[in-house]
PDB file of N, CA and C in Angstrom:
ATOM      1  N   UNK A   1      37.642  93.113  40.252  1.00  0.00           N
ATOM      2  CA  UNK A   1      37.342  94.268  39.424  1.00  0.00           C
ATOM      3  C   UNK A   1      37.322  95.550  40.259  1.00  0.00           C
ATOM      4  N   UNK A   2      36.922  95.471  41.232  1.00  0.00           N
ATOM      5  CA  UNK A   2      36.799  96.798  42.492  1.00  0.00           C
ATOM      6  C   UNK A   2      38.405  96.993  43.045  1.00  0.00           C
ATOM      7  N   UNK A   3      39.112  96.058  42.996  1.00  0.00           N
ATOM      8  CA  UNK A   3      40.409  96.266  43.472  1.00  0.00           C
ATOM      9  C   UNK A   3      41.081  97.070  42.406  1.00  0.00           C
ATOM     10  N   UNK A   4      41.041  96.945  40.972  1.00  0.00           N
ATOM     11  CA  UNK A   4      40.893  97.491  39.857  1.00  0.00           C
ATOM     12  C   UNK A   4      40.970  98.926  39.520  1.00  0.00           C
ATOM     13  N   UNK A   5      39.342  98.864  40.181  1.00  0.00           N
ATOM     14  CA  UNK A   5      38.966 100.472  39.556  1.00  0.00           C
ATOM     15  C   UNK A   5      39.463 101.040  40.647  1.00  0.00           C
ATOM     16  N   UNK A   6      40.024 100.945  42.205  1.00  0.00           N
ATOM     17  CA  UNK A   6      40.215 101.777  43.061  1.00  0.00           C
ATOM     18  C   UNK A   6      41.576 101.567  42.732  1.00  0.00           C
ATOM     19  N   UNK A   7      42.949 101.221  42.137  1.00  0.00           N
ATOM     20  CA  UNK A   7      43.907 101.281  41.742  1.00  0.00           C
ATOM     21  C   UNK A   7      43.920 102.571  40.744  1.00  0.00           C
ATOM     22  N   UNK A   8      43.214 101.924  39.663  1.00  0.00           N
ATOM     23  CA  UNK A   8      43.116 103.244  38.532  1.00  0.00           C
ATOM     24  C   UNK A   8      42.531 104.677  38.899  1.00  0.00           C
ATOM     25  N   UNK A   9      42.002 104.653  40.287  1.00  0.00           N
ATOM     26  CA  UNK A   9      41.417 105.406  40.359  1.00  0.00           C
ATOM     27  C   UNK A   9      42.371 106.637  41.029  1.00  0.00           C
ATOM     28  N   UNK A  10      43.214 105.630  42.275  1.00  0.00           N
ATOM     29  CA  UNK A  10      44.357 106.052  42.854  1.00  0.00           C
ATOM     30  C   UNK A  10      45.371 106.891  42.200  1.00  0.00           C
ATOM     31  N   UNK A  11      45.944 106.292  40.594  1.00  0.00           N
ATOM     32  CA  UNK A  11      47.006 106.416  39.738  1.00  0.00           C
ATOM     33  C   UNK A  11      46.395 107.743  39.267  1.00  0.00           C
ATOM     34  N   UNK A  12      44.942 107.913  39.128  1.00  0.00           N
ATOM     35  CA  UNK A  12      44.538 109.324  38.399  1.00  0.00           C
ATOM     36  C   UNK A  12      44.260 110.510  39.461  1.00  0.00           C
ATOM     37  N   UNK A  13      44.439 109.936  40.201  1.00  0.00           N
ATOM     38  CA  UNK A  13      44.811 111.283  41.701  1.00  0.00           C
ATOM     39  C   UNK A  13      45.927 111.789  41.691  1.00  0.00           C
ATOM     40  N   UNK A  14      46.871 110.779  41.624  1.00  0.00           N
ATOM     41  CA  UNK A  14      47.984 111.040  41.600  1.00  0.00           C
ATOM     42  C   UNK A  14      48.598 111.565  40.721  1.00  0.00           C
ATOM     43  N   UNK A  15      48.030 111.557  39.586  1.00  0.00           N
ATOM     44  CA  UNK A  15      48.517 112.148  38.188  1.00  0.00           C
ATOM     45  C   UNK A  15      47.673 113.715  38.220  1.00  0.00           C
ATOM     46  N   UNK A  16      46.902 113.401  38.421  1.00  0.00           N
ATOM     47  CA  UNK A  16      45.913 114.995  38.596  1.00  0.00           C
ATOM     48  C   UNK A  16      46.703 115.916  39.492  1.00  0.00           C
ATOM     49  N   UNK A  17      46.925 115.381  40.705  1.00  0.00           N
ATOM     50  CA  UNK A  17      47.639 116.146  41.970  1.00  0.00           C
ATOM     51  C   UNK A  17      48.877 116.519  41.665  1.00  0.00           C
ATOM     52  N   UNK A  18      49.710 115.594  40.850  1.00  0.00           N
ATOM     53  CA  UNK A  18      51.452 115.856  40.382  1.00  0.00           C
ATOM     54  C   UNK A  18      51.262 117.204  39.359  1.00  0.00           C
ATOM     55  N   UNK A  19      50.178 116.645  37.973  1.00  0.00           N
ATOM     56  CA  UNK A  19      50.096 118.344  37.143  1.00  0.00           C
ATOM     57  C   UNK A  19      49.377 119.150  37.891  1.00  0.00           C
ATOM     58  N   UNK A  20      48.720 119.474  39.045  1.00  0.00           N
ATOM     59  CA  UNK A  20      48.439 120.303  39.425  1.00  0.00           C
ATOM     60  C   UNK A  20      49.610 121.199  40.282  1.00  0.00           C
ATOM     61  N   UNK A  21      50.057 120.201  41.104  1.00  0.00           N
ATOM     62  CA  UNK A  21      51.420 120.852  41.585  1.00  0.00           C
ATOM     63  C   UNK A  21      52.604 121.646  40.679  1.00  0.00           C
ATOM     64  N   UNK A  22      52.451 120.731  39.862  1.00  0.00           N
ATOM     65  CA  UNK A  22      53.383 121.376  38.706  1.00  0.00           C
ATOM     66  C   UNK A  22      53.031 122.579  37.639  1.00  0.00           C
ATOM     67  N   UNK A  23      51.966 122.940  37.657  1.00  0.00           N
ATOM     68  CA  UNK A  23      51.583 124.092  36.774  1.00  0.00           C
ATOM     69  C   UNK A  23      50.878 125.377  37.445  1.00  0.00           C
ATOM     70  N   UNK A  24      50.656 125.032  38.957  1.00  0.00           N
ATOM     71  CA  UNK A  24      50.321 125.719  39.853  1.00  0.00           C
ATOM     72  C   UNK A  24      50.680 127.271  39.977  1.00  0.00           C
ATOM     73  N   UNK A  25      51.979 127.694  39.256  1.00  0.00           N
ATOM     74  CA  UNK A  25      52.651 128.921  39.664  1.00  0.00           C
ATOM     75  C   UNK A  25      52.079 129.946  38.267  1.00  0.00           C
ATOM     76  N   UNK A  26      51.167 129.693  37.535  1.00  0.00           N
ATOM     77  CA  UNK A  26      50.090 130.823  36.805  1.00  0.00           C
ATOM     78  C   UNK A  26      49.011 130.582  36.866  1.00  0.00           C
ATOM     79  N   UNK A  27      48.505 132.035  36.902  1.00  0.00           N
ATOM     80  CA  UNK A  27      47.188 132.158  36.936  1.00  0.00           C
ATOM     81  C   UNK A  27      46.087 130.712  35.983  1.00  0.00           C
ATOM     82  N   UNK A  28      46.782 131.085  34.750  1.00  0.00           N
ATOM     83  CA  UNK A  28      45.756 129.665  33.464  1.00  0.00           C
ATOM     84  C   UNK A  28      46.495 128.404  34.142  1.00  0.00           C
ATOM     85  N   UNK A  29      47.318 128.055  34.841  1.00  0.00           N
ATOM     86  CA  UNK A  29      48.112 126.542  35.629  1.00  0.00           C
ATOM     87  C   UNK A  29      46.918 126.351  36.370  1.00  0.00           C
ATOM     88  N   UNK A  30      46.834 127.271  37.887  1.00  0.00           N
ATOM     89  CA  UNK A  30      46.141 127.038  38.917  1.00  0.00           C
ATOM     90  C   UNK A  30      44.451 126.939  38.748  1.00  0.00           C
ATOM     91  N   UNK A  31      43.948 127.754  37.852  1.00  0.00           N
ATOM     92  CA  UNK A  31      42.691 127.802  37.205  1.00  0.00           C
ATOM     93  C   UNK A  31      42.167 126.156  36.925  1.00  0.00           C
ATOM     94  N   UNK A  32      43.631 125.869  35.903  1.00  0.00           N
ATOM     95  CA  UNK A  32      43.335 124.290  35.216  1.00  0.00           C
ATOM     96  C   UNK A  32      43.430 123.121  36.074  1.00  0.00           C
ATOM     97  N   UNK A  33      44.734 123.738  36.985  1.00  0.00           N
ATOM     98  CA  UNK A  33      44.792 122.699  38.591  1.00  0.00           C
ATOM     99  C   UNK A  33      43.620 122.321  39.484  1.00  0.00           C
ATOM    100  N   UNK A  34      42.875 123.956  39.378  1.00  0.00           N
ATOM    101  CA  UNK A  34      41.720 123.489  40.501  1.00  0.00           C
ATOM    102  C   UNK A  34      40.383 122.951  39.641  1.00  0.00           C
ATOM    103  N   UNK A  35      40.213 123.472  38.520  1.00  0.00           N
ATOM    104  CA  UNK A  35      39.238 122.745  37.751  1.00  0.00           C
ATOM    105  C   UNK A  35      39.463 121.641  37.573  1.00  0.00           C
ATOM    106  N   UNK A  36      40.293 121.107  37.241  1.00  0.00           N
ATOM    107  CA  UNK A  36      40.197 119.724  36.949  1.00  0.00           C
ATOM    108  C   UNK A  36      40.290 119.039  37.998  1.00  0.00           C
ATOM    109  N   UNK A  37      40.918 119.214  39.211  1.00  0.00           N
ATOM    110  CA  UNK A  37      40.941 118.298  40.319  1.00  0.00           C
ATOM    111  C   UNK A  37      39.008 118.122  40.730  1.00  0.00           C
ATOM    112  N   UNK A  38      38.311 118.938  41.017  1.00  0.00           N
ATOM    113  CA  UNK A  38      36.991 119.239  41.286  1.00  0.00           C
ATOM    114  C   UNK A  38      35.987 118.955  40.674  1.00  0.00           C
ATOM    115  N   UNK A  39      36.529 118.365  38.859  1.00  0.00           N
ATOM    116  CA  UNK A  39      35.694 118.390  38.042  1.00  0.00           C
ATOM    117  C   UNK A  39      35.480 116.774  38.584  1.00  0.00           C
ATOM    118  N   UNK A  40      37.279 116.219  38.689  1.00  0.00           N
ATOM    119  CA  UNK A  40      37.125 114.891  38.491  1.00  0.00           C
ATOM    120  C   UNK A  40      36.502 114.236  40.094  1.00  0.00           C
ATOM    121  N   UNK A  41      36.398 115.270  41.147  1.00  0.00           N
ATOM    122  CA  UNK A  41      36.129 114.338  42.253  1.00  0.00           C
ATOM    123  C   UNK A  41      34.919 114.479  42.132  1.00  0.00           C
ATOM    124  N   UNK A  42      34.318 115.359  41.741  1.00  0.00           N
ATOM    125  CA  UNK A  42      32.569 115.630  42.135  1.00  0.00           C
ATOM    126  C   UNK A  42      32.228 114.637  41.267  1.00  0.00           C
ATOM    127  N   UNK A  43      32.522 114.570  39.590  1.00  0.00           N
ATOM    128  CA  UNK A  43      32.534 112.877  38.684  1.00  0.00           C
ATOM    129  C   UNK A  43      32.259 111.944  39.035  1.00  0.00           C
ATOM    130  N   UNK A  44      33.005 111.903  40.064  1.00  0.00           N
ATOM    131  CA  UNK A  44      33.310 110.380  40.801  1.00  0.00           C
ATOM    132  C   UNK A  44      32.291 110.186  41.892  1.00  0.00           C
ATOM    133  N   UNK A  45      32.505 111.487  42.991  1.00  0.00           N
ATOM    134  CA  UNK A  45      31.469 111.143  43.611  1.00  0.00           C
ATOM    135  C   UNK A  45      29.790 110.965  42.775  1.00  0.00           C
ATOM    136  N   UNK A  46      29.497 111.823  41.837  1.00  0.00           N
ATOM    137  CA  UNK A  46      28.021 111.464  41.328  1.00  0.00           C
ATOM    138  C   UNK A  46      27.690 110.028  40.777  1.00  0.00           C
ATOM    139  N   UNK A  47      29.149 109.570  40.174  1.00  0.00           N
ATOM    140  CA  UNK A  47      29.344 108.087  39.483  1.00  0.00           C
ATOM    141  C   UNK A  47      29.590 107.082  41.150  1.00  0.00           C
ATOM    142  N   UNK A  48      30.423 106.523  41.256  1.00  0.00           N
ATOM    143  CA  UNK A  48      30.703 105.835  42.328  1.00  0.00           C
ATOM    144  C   UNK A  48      31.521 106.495  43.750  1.00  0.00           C
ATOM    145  N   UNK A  49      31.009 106.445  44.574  1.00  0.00           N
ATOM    146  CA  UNK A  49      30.987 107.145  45.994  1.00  0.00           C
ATOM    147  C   UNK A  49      32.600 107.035  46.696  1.00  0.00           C
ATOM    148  N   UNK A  50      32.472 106.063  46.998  1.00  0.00           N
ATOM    149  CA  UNK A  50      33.393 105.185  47.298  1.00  0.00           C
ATOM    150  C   UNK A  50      35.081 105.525  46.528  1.00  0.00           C
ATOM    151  N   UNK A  51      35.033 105.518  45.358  1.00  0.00           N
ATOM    152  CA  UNK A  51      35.891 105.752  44.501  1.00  0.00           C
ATOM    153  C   UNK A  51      36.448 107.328  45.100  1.00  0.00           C
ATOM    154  N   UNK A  52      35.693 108.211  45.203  1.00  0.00           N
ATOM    155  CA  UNK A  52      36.238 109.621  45.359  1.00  0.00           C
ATOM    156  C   UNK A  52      36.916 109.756  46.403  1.00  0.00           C
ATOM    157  N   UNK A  53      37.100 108.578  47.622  1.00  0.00           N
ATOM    158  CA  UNK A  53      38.093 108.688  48.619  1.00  0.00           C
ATOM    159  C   UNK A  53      39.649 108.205  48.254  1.00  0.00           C
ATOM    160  N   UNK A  54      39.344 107.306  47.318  1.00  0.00           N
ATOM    161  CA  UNK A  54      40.510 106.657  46.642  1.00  0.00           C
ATOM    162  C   UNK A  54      41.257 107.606  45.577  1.00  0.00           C
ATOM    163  N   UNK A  55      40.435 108.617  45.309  1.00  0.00           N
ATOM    164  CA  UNK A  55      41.225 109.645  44.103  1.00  0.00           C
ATOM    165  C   UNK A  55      41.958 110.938  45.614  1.00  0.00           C
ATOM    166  N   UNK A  56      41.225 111.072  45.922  1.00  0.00           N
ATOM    167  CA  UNK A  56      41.389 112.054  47.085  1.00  0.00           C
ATOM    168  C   UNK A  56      42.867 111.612  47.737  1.00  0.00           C
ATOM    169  N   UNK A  57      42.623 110.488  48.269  1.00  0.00           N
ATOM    170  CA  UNK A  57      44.140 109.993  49.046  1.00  0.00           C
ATOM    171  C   UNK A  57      45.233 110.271  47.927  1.00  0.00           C
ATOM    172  N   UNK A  58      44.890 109.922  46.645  1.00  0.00           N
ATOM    173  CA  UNK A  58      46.270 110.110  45.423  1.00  0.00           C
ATOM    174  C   UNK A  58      46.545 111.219  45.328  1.00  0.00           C
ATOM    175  N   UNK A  59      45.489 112.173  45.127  1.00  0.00           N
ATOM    176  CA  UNK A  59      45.995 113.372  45.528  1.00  0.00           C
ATOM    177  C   UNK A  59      46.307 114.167  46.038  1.00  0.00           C
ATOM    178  N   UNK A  60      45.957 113.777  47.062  1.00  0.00           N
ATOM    179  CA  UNK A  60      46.231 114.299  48.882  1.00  0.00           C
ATOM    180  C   UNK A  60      47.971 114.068  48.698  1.00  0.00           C
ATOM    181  N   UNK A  61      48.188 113.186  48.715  1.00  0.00           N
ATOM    182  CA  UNK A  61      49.570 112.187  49.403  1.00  0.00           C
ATOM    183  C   UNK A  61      50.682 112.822  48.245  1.00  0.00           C
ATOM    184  N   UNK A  62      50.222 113.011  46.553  1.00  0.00           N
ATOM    185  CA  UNK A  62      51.192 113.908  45.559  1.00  0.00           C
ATOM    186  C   UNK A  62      51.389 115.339  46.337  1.00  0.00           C
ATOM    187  N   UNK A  63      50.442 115.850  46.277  1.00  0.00           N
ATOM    188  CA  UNK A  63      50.325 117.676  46.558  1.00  0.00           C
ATOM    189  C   UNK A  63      51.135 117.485  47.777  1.00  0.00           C
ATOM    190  N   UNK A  64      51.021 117.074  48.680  1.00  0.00           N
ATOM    191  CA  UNK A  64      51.119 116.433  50.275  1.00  0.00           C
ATOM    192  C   UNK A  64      52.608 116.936  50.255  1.00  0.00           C
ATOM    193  N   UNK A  65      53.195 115.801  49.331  1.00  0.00           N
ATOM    194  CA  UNK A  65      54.488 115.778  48.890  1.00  0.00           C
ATOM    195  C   UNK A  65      55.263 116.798  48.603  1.00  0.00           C
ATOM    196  N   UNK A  66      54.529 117.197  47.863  1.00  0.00           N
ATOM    197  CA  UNK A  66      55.047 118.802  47.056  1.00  0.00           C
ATOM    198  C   UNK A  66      55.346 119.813  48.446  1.00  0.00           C
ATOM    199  N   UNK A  67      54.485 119.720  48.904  1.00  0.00           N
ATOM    200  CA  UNK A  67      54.448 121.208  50.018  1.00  0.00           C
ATOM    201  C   UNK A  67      55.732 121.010  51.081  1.00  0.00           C
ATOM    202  N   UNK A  68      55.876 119.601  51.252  1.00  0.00           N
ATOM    203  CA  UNK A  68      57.519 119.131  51.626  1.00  0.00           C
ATOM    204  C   UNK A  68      58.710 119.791  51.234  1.00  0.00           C
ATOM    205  N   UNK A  69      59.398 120.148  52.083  1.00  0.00           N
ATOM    206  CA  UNK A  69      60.945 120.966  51.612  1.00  0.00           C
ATOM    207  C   UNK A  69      61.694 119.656  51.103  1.00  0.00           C
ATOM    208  N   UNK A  70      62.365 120.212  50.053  1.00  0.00           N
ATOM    209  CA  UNK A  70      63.242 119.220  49.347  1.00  0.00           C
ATOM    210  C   UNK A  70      64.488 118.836  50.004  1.00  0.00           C
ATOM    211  N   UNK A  71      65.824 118.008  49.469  1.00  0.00           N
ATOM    212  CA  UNK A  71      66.548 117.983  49.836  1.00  0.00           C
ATOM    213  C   UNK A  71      67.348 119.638  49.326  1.00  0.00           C
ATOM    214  N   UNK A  72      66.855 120.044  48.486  1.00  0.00           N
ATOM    215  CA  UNK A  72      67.759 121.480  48.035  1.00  0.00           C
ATOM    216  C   UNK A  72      67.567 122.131  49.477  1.00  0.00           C
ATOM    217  N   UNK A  73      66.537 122.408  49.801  1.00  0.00           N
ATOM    218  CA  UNK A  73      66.350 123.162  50.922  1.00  0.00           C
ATOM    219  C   UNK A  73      65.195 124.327  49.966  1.00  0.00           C
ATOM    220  N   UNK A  74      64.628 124.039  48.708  1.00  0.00           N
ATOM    221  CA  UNK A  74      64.082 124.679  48.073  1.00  0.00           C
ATOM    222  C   UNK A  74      62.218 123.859  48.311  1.00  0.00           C
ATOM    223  N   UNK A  75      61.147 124.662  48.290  1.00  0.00           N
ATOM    224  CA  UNK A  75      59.665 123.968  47.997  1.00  0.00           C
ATOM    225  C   UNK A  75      59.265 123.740  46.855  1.00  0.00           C
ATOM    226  N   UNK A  76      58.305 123.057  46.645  1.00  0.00           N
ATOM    227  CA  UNK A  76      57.364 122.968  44.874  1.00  0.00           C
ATOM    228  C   UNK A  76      56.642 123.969  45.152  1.00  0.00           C
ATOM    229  N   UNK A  77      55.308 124.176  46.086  1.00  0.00           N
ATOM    230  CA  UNK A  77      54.468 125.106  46.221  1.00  0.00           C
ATOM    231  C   UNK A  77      55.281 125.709  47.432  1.00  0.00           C
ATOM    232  N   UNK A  78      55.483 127.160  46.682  1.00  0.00           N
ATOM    233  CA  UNK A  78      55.545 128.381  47.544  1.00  0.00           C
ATOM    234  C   UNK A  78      54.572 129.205  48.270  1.00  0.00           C
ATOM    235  N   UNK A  79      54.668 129.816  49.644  1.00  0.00           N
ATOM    236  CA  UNK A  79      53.768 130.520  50.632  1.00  0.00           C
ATOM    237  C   UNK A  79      53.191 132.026  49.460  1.00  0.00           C
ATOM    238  N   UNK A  80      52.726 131.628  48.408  1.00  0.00           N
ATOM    239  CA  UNK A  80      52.558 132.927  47.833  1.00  0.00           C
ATOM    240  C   UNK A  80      50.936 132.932  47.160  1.00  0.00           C
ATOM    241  N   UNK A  81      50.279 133.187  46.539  1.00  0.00           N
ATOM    242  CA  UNK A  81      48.843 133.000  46.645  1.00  0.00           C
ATOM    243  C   UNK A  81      48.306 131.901  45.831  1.00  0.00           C
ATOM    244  N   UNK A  82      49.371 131.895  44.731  1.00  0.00           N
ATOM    245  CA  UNK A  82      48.886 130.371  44.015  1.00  0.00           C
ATOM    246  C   UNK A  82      49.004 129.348  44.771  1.00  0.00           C
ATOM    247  N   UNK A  83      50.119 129.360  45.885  1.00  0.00           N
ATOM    248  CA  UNK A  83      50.581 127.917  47.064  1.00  0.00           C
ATOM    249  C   UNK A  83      49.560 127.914  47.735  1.00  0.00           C
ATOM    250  N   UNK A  84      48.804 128.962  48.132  1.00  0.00           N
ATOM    251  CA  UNK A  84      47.794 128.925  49.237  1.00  0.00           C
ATOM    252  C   UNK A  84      46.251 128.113  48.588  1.00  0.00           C
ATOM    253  N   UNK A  85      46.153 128.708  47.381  1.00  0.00           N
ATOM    254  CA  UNK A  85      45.166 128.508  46.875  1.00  0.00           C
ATOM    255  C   UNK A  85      45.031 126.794  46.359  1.00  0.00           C
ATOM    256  N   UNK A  86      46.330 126.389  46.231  1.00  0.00           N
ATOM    257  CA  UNK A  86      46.262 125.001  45.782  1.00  0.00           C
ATOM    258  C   UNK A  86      46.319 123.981  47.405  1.00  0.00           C
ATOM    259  N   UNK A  87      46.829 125.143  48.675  1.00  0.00           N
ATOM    260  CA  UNK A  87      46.383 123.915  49.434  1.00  0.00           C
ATOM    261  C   UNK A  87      44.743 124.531  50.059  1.00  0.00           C
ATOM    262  N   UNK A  88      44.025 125.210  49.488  1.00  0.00           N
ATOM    263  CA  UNK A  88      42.749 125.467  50.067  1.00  0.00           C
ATOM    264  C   UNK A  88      42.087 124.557  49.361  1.00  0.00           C
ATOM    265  N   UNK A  89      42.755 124.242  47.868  1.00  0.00           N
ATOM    266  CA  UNK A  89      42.087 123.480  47.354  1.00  0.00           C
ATOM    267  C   UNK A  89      42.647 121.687  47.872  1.00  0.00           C
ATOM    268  N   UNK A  90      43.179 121.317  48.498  1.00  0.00           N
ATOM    269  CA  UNK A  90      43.493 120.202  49.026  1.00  0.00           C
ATOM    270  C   UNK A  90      42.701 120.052  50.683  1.00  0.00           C
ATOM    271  N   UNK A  91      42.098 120.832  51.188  1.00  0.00           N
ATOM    272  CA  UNK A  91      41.300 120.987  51.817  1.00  0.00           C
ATOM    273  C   UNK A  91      40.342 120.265  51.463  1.00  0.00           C
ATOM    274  N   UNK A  92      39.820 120.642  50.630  1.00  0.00           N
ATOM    275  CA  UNK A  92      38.086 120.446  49.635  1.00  0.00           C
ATOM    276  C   UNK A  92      38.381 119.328  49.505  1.00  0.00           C
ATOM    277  N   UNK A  93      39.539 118.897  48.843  1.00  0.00           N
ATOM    278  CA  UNK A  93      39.732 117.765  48.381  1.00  0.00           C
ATOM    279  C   UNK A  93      39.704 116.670  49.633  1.00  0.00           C
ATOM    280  N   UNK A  94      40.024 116.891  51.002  1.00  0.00           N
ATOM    281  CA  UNK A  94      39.827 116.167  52.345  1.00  0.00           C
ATOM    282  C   UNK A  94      38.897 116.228  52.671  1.00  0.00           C
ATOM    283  N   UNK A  95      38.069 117.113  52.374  1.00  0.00           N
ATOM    284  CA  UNK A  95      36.715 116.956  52.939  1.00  0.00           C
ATOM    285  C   UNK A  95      35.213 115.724  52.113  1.00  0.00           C
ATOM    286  N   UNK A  96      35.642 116.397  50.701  1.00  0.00           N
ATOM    287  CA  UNK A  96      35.527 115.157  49.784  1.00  0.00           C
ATOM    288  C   UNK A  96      35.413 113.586  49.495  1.00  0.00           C
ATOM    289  N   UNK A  97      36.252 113.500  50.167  1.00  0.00           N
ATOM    290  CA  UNK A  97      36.822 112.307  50.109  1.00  0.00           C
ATOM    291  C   UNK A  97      36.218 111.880  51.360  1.00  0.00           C
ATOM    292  N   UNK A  98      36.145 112.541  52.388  1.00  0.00           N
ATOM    293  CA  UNK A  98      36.104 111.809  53.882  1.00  0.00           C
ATOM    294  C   UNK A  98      34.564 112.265  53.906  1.00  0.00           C
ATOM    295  N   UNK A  99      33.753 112.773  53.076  1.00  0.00           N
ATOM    296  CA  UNK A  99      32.251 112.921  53.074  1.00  0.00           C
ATOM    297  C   UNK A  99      32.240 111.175  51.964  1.00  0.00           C
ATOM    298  N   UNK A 100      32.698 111.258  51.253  1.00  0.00           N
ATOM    299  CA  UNK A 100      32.080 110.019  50.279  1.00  0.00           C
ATOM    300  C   UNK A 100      31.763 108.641  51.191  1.00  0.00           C
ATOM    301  N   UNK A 101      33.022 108.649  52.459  1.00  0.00           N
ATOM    302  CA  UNK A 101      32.811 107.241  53.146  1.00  0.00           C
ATOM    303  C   UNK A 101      31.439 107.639  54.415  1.00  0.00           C
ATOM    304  N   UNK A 102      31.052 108.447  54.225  1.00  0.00           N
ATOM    305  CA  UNK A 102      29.321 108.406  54.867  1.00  0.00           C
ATOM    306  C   UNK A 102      28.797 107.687  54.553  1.00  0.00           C
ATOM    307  N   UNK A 103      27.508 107.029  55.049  1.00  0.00           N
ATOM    308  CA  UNK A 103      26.517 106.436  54.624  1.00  0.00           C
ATOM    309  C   UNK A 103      25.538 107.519  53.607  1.00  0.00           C
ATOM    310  N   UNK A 104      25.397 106.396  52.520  1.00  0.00           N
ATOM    311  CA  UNK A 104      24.842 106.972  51.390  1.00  0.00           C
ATOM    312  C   UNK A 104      23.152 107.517  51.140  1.00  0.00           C
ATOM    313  N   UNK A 105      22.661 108.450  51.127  1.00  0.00           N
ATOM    314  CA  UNK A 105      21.643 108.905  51.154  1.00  0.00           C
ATOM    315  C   UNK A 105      20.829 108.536  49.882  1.00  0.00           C
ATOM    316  N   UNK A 106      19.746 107.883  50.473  1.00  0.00           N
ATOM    317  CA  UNK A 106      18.654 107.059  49.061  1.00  0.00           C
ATOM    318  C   UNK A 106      18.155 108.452  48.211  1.00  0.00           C
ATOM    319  N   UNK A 107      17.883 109.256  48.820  1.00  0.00           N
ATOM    320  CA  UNK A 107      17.580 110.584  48.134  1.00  0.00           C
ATOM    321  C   UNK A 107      15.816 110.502  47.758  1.00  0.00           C
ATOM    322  N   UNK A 108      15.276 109.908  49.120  1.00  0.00           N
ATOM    323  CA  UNK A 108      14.190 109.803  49.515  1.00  0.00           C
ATOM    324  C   UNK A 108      13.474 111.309  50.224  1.00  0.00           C
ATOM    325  N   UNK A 109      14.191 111.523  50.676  1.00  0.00           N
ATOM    326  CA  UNK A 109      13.389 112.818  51.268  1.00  0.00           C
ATOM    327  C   UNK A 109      12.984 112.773  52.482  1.00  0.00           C
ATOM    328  N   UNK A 110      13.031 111.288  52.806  1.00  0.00           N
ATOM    329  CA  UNK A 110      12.360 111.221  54.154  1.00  0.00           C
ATOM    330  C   UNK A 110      13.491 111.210  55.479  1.00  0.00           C
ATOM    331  N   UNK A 111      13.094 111.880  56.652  1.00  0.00           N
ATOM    332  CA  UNK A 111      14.087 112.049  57.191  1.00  0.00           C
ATOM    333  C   UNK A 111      14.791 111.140  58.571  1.00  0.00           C
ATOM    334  N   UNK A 112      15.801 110.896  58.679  1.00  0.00           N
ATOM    335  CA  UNK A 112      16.610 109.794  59.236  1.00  0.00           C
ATOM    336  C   UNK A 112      16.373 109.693  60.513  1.00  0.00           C
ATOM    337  N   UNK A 113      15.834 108.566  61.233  1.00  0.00           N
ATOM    338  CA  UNK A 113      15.534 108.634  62.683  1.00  0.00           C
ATOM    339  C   UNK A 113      16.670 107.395  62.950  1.00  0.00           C
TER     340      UNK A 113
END
């Protein structure tokens, strides 16, 4: 079942990260790109921890893709402020992801020796 949900979890990174790449070049695109990527990792991290590294890599590795020169010799995301802004937001999204595989805090208060 865990092999499961980190599959599905993968496929919805990847789907998040592909329409984000793809609608990225307006203002209401990039708005909806970065909201929803952020809505769904912080989700995940408050729901299962673990999971938000597995959405992160899907979307890491789509966007990833995108910022790759094609065979045209043409990009998906261009050096222009929406391109920048969608990889500042793939940033967050690395940091995210590589905070979830920490050890998990009981949310005790008491402090870690």
């Amino acid at each position: 079942m865990r092999l499961l949900s980190h599959l599905a979890v993968l496929l919805l990174g990847a789907a998040v990260g592909t329409a984000a790449a793809l609608v990225h070049r307006s203002l209401p695109g990039i708005v909806l790109g970065i909201g929803t990527t952020l809505v769904v990792a912080v989700a995940l991290r408050q729901w299962r921890r673990p999971l938000t590294a597995t959405y992160a890599l899907g979307w890491l590795v789509t966007v990833g893709s995108a910022t790759f020169g094609r065979g045209e010799g043409d990009y998906a995301v261009a050096t222009d402020g929406y391109g920048y802004a969608l990889l500042v937001t793939a940033l967050v999204v690395l940091v995210l992801g590589a905070a979830s595989l920490g050890p998990h805090d009981s949310g005790s208060g008491a402090p870690r020796t």
